[in-house]
PDB file of N, CA and C in Angstrom:
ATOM      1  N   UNK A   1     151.003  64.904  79.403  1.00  0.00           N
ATOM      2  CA  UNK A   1     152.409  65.132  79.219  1.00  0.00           C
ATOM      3  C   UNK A   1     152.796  65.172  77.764  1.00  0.00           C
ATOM      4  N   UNK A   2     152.351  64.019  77.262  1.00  0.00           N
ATOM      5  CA  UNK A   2     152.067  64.282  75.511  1.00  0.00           C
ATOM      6  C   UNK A   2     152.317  65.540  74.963  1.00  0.00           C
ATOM      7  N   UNK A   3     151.153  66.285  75.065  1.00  0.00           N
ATOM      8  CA  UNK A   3     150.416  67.471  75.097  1.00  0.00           C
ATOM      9  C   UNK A   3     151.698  68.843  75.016  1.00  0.00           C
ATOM     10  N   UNK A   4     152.277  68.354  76.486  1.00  0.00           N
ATOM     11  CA  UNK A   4     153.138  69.459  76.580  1.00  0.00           C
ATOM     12  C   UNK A   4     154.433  69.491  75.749  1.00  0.00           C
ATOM     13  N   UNK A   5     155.161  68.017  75.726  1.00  0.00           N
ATOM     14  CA  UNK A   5     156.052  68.170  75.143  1.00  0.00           C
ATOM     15  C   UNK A   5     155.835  68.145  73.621  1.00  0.00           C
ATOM     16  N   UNK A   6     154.745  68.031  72.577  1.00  0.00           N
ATOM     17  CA  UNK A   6     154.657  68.298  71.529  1.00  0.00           C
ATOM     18  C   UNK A   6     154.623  69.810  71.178  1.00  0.00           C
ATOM     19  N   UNK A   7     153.767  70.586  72.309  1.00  0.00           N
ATOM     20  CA  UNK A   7     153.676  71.782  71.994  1.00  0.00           C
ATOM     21  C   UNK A   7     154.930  72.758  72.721  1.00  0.00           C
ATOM     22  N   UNK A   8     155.687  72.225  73.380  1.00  0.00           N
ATOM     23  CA  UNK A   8     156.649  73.295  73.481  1.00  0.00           C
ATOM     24  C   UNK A   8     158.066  72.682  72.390  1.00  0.00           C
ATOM     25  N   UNK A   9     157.602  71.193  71.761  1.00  0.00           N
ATOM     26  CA  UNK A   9     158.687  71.089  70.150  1.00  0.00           C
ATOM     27  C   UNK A   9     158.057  71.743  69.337  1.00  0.00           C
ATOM     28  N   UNK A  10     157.093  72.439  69.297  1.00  0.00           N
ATOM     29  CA  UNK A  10     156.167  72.865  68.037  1.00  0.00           C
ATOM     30  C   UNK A  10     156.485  74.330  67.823  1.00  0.00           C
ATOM     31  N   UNK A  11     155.938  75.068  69.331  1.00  0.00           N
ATOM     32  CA  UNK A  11     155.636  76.227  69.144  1.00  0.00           C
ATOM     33  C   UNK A  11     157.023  76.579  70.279  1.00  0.00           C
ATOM     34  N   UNK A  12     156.956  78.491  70.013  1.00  0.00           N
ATOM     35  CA  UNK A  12     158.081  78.629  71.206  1.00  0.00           C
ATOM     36  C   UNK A  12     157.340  78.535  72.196  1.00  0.00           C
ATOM     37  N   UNK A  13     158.377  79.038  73.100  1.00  0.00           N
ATOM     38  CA  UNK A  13     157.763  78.983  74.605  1.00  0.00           C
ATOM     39  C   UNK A  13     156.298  80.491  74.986  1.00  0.00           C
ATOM     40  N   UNK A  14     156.653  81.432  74.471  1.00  0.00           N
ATOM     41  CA  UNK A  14     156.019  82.466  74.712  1.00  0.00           C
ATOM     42  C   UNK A  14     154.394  82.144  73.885  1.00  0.00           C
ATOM     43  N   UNK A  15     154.586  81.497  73.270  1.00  0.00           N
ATOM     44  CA  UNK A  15     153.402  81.378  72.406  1.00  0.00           C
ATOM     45  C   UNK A  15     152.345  80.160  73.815  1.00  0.00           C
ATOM     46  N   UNK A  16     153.143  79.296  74.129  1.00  0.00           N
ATOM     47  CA  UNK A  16     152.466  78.264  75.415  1.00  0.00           C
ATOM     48  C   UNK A  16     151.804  79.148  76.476  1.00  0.00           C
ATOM     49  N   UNK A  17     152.363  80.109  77.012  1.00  0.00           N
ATOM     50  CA  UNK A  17     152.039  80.555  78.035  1.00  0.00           C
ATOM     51  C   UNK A  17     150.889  81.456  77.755  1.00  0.00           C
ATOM     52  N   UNK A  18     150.500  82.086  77.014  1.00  0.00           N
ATOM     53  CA  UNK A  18     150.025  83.341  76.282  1.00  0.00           C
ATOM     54  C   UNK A  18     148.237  82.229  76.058  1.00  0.00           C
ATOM     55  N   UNK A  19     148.440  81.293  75.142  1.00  0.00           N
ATOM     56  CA  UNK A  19     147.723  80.526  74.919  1.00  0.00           C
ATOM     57  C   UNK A  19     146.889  79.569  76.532  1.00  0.00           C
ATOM     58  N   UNK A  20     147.762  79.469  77.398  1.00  0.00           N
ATOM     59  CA  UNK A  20     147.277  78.963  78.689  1.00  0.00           C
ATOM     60  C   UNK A  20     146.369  79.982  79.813  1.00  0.00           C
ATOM     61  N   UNK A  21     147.278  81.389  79.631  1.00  0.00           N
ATOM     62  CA  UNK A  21     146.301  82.423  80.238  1.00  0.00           C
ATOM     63  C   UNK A  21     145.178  82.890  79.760  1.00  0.00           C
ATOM     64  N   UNK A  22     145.190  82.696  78.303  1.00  0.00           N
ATOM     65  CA  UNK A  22     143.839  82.847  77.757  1.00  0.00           C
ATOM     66  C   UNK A  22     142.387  81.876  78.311  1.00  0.00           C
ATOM     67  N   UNK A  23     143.104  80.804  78.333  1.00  0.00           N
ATOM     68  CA  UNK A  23     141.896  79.678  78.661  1.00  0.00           C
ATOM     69  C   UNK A  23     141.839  79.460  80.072  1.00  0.00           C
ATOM     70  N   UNK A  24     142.655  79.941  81.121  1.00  0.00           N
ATOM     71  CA  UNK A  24     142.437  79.739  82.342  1.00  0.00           C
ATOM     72  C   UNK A  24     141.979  80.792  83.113  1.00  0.00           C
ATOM     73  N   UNK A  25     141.536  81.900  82.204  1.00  0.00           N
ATOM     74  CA  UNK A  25     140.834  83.321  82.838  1.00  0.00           C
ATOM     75  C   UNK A  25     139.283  83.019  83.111  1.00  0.00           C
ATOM     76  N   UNK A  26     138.567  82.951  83.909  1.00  0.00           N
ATOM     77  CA  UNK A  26     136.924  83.194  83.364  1.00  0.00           C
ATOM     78  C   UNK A  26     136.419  83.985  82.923  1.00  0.00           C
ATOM     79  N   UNK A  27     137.205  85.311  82.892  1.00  0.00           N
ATOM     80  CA  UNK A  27     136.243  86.493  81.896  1.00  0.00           C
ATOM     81  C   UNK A  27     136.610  86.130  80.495  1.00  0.00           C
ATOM     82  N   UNK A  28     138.166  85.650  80.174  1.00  0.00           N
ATOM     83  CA  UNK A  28     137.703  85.792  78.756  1.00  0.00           C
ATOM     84  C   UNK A  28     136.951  84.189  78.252  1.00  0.00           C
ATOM     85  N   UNK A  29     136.803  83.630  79.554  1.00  0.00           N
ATOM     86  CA  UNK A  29     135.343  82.421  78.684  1.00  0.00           C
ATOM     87  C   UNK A  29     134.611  82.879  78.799  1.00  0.00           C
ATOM     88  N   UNK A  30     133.718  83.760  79.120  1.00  0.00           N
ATOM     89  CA  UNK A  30     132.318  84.401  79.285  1.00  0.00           C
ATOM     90  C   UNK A  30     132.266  85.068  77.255  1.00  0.00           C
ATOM     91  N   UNK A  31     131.055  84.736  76.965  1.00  0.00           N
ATOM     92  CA  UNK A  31     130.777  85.402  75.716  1.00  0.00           C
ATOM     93  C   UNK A  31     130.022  86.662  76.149  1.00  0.00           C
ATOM     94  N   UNK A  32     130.052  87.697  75.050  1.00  0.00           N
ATOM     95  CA  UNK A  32     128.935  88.817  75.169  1.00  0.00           C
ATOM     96  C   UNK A  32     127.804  88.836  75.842  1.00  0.00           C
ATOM     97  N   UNK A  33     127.225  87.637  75.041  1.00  0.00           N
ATOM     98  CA  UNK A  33     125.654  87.361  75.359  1.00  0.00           C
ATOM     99  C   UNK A  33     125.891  87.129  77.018  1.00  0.00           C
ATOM    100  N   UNK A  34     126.750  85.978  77.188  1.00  0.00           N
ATOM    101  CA  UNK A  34     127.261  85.561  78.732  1.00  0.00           C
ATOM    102  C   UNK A  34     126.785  86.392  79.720  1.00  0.00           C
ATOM    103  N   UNK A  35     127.883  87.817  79.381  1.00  0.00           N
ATOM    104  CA  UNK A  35     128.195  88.984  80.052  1.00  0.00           C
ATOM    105  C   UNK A  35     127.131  90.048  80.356  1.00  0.00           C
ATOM    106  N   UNK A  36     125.907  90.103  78.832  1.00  0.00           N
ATOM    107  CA  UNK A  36     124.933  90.817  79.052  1.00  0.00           C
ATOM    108  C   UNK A  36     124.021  90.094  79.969  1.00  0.00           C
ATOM    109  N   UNK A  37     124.097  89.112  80.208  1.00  0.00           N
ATOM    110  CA  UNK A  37     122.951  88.555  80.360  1.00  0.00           C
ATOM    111  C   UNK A  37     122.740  88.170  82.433  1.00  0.00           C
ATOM    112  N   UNK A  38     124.403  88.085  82.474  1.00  0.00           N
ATOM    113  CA  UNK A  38     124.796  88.535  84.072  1.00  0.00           C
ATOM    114  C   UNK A  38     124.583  89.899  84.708  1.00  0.00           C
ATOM    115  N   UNK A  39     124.691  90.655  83.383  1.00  0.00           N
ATOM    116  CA  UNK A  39     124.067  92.193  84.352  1.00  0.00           C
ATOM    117  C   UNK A  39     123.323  92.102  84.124  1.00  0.00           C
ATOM    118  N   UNK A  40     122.022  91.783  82.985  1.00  0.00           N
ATOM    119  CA  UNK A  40     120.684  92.022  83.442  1.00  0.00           C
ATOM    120  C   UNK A  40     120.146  91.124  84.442  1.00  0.00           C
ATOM    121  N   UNK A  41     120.865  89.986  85.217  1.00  0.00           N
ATOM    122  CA  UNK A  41     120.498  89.681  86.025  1.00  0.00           C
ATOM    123  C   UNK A  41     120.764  90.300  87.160  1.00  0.00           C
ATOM    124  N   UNK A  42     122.310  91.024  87.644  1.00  0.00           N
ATOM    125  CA  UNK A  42     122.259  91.529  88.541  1.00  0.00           C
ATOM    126  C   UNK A  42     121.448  92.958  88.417  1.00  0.00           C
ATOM    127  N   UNK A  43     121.504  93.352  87.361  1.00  0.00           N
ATOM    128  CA  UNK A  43     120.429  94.471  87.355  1.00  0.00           C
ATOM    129  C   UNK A  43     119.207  94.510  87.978  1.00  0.00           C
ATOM    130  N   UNK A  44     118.457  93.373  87.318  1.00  0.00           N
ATOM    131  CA  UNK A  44     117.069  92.451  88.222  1.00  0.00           C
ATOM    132  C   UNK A  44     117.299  92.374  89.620  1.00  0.00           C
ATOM    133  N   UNK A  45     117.836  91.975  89.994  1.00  0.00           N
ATOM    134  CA  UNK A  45     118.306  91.455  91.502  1.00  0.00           C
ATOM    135  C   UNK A  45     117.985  92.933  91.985  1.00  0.00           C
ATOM    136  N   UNK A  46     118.431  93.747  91.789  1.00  0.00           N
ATOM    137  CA  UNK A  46     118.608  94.691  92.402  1.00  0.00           C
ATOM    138  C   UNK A  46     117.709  95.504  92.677  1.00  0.00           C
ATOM    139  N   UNK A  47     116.776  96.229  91.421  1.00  0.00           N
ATOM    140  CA  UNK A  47     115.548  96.570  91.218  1.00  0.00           C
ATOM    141  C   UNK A  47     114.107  95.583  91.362  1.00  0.00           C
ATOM    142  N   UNK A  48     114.727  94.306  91.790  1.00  0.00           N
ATOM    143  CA  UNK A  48     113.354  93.752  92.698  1.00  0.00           C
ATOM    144  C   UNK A  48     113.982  93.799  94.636  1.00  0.00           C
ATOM    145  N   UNK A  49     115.203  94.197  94.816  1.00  0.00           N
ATOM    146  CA  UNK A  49     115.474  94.584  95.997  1.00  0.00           C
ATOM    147  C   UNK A  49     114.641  95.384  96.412  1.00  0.00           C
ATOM    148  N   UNK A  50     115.444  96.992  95.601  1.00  0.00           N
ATOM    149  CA  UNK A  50     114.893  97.622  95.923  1.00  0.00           C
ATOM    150  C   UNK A  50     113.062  98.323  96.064  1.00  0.00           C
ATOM    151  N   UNK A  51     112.382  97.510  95.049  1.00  0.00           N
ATOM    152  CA  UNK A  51     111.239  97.259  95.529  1.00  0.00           C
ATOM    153  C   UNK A  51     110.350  96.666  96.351  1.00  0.00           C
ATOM    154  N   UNK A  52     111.322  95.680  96.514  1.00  0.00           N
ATOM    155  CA  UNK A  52     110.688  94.377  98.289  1.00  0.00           C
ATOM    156  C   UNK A  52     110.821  96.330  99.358  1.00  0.00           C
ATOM    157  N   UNK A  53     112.335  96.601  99.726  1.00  0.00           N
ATOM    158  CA  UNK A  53     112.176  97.243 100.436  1.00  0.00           C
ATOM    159  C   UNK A  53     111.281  98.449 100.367  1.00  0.00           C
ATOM    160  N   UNK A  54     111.049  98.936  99.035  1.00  0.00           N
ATOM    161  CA  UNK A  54     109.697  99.681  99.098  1.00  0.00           C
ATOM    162  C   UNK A  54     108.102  99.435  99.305  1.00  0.00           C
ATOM    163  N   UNK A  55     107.963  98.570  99.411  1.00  0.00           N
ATOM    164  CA  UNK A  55     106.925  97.498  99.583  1.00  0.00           C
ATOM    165  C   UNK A  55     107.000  97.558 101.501  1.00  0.00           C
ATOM    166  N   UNK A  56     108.081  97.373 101.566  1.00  0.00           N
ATOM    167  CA  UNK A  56     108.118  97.420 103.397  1.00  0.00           C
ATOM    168  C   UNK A  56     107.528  98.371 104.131  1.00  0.00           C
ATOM    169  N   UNK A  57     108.131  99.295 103.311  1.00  0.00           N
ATOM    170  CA  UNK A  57     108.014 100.708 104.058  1.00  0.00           C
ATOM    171  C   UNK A  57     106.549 101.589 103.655  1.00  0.00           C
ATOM    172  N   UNK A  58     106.027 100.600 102.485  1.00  0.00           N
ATOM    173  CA  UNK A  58     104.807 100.858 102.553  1.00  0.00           C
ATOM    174  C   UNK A  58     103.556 100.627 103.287  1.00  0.00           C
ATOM    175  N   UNK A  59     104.314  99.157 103.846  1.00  0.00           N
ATOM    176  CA  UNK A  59     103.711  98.133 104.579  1.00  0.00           C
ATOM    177  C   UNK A  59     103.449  98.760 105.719  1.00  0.00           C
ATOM    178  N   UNK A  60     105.028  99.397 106.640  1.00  0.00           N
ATOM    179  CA  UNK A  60     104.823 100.293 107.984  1.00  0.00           C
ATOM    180  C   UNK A  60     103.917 100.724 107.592  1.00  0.00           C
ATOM    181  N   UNK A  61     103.941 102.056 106.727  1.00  0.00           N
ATOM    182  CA  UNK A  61     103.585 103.075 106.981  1.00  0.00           C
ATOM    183  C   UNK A  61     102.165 102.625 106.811  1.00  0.00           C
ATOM    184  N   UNK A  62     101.784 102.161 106.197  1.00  0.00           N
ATOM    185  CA  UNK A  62     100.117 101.526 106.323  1.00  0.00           C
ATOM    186  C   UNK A  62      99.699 101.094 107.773  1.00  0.00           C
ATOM    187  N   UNK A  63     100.190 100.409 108.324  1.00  0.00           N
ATOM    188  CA  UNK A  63     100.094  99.678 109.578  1.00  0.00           C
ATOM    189  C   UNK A  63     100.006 101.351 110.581  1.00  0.00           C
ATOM    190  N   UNK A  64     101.156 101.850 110.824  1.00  0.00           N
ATOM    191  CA  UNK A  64     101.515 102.945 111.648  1.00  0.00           C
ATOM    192  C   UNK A  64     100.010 104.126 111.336  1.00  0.00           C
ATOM    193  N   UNK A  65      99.230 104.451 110.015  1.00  0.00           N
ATOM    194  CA  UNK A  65      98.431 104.984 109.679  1.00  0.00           C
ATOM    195  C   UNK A  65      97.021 104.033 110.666  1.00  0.00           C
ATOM    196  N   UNK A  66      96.811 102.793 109.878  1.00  0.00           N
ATOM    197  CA  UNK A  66      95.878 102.224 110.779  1.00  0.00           C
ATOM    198  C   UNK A  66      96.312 102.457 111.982  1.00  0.00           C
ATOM    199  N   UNK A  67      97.272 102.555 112.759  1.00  0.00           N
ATOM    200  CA  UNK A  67      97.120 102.351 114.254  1.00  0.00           C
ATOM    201  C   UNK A  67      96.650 103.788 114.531  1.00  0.00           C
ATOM    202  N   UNK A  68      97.017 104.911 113.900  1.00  0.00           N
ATOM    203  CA  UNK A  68      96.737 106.318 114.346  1.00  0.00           C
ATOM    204  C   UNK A  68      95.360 106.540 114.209  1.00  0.00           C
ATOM    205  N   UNK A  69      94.879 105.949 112.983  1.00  0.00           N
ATOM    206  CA  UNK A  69      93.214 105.642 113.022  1.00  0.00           C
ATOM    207  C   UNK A  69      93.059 104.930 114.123  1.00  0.00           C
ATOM    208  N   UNK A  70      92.695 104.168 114.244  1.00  0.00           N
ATOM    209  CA  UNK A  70      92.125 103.332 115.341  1.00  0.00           C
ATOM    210  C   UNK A  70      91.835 104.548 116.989  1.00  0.00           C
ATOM    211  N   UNK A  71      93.879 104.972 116.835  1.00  0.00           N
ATOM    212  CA  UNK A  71      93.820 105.558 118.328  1.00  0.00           C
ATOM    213  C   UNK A  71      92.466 106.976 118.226  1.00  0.00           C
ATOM    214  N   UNK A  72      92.939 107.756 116.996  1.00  0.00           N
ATOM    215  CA  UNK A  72      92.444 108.919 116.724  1.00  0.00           C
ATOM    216  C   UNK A  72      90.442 108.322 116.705  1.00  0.00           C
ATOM    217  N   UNK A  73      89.797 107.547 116.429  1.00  0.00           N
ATOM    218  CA  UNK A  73      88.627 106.727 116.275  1.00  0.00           C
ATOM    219  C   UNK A  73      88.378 106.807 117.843  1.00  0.00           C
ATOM    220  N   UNK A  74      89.202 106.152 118.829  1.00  0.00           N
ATOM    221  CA  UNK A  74      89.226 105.636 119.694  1.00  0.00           C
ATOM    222  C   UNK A  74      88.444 107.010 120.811  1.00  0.00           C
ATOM    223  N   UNK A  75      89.727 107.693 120.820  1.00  0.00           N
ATOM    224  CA  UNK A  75      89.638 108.900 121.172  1.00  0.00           C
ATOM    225  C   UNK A  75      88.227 109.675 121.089  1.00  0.00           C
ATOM    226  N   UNK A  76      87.575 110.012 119.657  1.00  0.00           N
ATOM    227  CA  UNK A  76      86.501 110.468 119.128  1.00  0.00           C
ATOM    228  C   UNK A  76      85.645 109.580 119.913  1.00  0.00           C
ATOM    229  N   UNK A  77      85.625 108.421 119.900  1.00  0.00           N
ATOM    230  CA  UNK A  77      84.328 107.824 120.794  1.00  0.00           C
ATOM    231  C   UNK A  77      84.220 107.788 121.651  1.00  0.00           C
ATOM    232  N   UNK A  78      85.491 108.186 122.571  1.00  0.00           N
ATOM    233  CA  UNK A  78      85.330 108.452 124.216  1.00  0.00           C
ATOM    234  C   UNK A  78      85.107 109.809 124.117  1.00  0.00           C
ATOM    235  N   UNK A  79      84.759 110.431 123.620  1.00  0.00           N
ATOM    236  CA  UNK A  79      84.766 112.555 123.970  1.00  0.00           C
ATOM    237  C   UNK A  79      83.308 112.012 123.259  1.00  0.00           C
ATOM    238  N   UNK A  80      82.849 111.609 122.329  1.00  0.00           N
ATOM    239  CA  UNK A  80      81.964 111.902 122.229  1.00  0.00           C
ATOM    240  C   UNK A  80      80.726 110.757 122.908  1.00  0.00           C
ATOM    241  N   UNK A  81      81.077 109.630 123.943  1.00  0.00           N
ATOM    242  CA  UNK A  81      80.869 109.041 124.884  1.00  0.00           C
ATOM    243  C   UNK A  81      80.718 109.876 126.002  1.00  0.00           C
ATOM    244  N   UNK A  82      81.434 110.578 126.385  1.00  0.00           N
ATOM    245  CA  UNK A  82      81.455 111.821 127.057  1.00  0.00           C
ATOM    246  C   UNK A  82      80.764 112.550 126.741  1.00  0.00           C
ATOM    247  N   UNK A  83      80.692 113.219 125.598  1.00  0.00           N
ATOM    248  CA  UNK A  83      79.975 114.674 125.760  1.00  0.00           C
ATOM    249  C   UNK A  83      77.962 113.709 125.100  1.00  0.00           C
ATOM    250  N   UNK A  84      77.784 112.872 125.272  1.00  0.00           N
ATOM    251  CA  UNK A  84      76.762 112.277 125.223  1.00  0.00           C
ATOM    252  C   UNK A  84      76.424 111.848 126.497  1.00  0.00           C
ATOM    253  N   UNK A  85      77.246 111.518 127.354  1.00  0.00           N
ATOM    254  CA  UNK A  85      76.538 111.294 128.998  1.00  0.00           C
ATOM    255  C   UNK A  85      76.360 112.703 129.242  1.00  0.00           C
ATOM    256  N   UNK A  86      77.312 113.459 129.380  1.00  0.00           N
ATOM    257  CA  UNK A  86      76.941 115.179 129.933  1.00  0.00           C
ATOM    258  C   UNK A  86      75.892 115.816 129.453  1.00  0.00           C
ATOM    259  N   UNK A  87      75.230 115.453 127.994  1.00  0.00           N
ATOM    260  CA  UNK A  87      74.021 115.877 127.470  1.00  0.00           C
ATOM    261  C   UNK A  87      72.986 115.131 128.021  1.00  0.00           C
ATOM    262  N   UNK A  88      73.258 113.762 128.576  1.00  0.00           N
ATOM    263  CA  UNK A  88      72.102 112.685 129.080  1.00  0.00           C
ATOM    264  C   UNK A  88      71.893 113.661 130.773  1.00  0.00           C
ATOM    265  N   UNK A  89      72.856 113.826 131.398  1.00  0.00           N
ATOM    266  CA  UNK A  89      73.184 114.341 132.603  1.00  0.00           C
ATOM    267  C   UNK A  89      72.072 115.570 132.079  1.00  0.00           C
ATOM    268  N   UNK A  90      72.672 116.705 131.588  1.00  0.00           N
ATOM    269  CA  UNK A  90      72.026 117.857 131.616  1.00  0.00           C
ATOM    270  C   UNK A  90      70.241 118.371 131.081  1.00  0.00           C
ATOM    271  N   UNK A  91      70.128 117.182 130.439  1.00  0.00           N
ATOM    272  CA  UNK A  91      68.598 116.535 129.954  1.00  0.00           C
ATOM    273  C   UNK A  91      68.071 116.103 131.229  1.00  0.00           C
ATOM    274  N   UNK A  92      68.660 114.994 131.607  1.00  0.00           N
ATOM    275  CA  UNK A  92      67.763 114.824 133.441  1.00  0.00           C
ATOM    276  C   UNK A  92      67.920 116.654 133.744  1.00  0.00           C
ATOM    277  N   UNK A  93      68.760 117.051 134.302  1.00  0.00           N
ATOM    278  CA  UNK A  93      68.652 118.097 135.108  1.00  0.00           C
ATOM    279  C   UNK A  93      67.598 118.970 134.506  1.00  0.00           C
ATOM    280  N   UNK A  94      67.557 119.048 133.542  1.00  0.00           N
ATOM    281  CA  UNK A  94      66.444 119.995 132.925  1.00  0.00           C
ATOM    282  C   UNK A  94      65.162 118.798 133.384  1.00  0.00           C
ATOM    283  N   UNK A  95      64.793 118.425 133.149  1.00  0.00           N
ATOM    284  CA  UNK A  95      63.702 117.569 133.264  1.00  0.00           C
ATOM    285  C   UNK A  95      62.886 117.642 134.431  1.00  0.00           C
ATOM    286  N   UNK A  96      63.938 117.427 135.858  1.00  0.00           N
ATOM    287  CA  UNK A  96      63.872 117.269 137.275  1.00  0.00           C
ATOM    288  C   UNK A  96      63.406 119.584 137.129  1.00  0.00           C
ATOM    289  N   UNK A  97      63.945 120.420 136.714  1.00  0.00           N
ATOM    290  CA  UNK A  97      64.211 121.282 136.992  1.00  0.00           C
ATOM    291  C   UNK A  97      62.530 121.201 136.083  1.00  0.00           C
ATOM    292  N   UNK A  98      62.044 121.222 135.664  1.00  0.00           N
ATOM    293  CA  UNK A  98      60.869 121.263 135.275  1.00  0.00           C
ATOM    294  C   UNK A  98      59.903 121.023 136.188  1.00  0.00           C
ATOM    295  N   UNK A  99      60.190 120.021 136.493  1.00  0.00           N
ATOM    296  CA  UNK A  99      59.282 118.872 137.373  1.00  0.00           C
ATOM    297  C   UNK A  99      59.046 119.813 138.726  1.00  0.00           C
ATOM    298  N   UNK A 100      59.892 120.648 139.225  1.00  0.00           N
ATOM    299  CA  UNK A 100      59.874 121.137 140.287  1.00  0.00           C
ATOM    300  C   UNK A 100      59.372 122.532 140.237  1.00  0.00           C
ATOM    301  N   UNK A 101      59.385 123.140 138.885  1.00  0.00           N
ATOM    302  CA  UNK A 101      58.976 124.573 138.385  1.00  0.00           C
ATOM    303  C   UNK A 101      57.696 124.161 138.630  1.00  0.00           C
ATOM    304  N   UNK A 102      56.969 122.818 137.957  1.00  0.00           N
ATOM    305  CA  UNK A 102      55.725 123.037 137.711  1.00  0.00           C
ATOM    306  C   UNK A 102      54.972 122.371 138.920  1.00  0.00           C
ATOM    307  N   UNK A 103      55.604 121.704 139.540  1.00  0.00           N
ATOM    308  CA  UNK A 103      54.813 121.636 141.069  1.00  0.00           C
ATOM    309  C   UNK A 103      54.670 122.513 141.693  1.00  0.00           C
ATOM    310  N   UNK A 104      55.868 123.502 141.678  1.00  0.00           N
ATOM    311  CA  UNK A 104      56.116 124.895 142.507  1.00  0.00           C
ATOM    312  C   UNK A 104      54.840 125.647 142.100  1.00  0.00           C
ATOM    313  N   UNK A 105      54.359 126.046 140.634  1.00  0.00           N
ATOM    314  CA  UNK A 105      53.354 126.569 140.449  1.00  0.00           C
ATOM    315  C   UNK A 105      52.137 126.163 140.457  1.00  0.00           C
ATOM    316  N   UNK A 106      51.997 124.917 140.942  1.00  0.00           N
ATOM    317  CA  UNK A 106      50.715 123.774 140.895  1.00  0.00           C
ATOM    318  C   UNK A 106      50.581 124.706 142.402  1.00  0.00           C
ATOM    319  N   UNK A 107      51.552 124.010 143.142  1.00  0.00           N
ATOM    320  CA  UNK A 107      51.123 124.999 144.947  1.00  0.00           C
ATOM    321  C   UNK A 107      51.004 126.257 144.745  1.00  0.00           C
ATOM    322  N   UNK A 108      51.658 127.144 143.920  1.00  0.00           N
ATOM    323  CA  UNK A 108      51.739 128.411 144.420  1.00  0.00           C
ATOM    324  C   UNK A 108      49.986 128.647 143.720  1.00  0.00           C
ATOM    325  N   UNK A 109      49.582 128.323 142.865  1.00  0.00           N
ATOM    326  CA  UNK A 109      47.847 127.999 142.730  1.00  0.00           C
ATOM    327  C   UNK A 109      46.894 127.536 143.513  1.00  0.00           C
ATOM    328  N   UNK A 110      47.475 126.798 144.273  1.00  0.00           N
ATOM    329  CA  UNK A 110      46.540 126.233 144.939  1.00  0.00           C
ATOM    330  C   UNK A 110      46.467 126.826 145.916  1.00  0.00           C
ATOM    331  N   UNK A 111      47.720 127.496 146.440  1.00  0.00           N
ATOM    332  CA  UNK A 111      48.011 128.660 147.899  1.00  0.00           C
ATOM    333  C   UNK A 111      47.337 129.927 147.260  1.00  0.00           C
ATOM    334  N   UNK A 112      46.951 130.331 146.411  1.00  0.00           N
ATOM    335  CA  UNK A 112      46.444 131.767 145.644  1.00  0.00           C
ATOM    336  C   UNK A 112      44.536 131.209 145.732  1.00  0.00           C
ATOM    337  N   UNK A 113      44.853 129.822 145.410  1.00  0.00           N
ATOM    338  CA  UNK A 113      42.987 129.451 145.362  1.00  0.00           C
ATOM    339  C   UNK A 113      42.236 129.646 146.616  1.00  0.00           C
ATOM    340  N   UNK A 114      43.118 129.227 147.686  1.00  0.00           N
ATOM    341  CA  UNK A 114      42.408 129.297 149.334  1.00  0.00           C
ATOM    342  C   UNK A 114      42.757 130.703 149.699  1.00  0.00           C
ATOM    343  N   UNK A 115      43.706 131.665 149.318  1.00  0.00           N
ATOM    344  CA  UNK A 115      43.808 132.850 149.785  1.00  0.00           C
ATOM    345  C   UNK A 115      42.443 133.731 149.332  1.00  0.00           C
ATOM    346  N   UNK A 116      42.217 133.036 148.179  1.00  0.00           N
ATOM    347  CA  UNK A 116      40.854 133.927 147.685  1.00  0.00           C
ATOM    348  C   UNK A 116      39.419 133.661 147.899  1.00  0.00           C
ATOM    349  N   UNK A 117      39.505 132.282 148.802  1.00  0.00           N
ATOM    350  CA  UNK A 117      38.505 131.793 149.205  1.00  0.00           C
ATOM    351  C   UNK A 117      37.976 132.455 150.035  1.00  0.00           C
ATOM    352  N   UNK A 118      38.913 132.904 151.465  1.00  0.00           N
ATOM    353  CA  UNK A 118      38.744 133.409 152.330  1.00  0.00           C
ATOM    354  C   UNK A 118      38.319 134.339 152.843  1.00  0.00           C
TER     355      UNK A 118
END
């Protein structure tokens, strides 16, 4: 109370008020340095945002790639699971189809040996 009534016997009135809005603002207590130093923080903030979220989407897309490998892998080893039994398959059949050519001509020799015996 002191305070007040010395300074409004001192000074006028316009000079009190002028002097009170100055000191009860927070921007004008912030210094330069203050001020620079809040945007390069929100600056920071921001450009490590936006890199977390690039980092994410790198992250999917890595993940979403492995999974298409895997399926696309997956795939390849069943066709070619497949087309490796059908070659196992068609190897017997040739084999058996041998087996029966050359008995066929074992008899048809041996039916030609007694025809000429005779």
């Amino acid at each position: 109370m002191m305070l007040r009534s010395t300074l409004s016997t001192t000074l006028p009135r316009r000079s009190v008020c002028a002097i009170r809005s100055l000191h009860a603002s927070p921007i004008a207590s912030k210094t330069v340095t203050e001020k620079v130093k809040e945007t390069a923080h929100n600056v920071n903030l921001k450009v490590g945002q936006t890199l977390a979220k690039g980092f994410e989407k790198g992250e999917e897309v890595t993940e979403k790639t492995q999974q298409a490998a895997g399926t696309a892998k997956s795939k390849a080893q069943e066709t070619a699971g497949a087309a490796k039994s059908k070659a196992d398959e068609s190897s017997e059949l040739a084999k058996q189809k041998t087996n029966q050519a050359s008995t066929g001509a074992t008899e048809a020799k041996e039916d030609f040996k007694k025809e000429m015996h005779k």
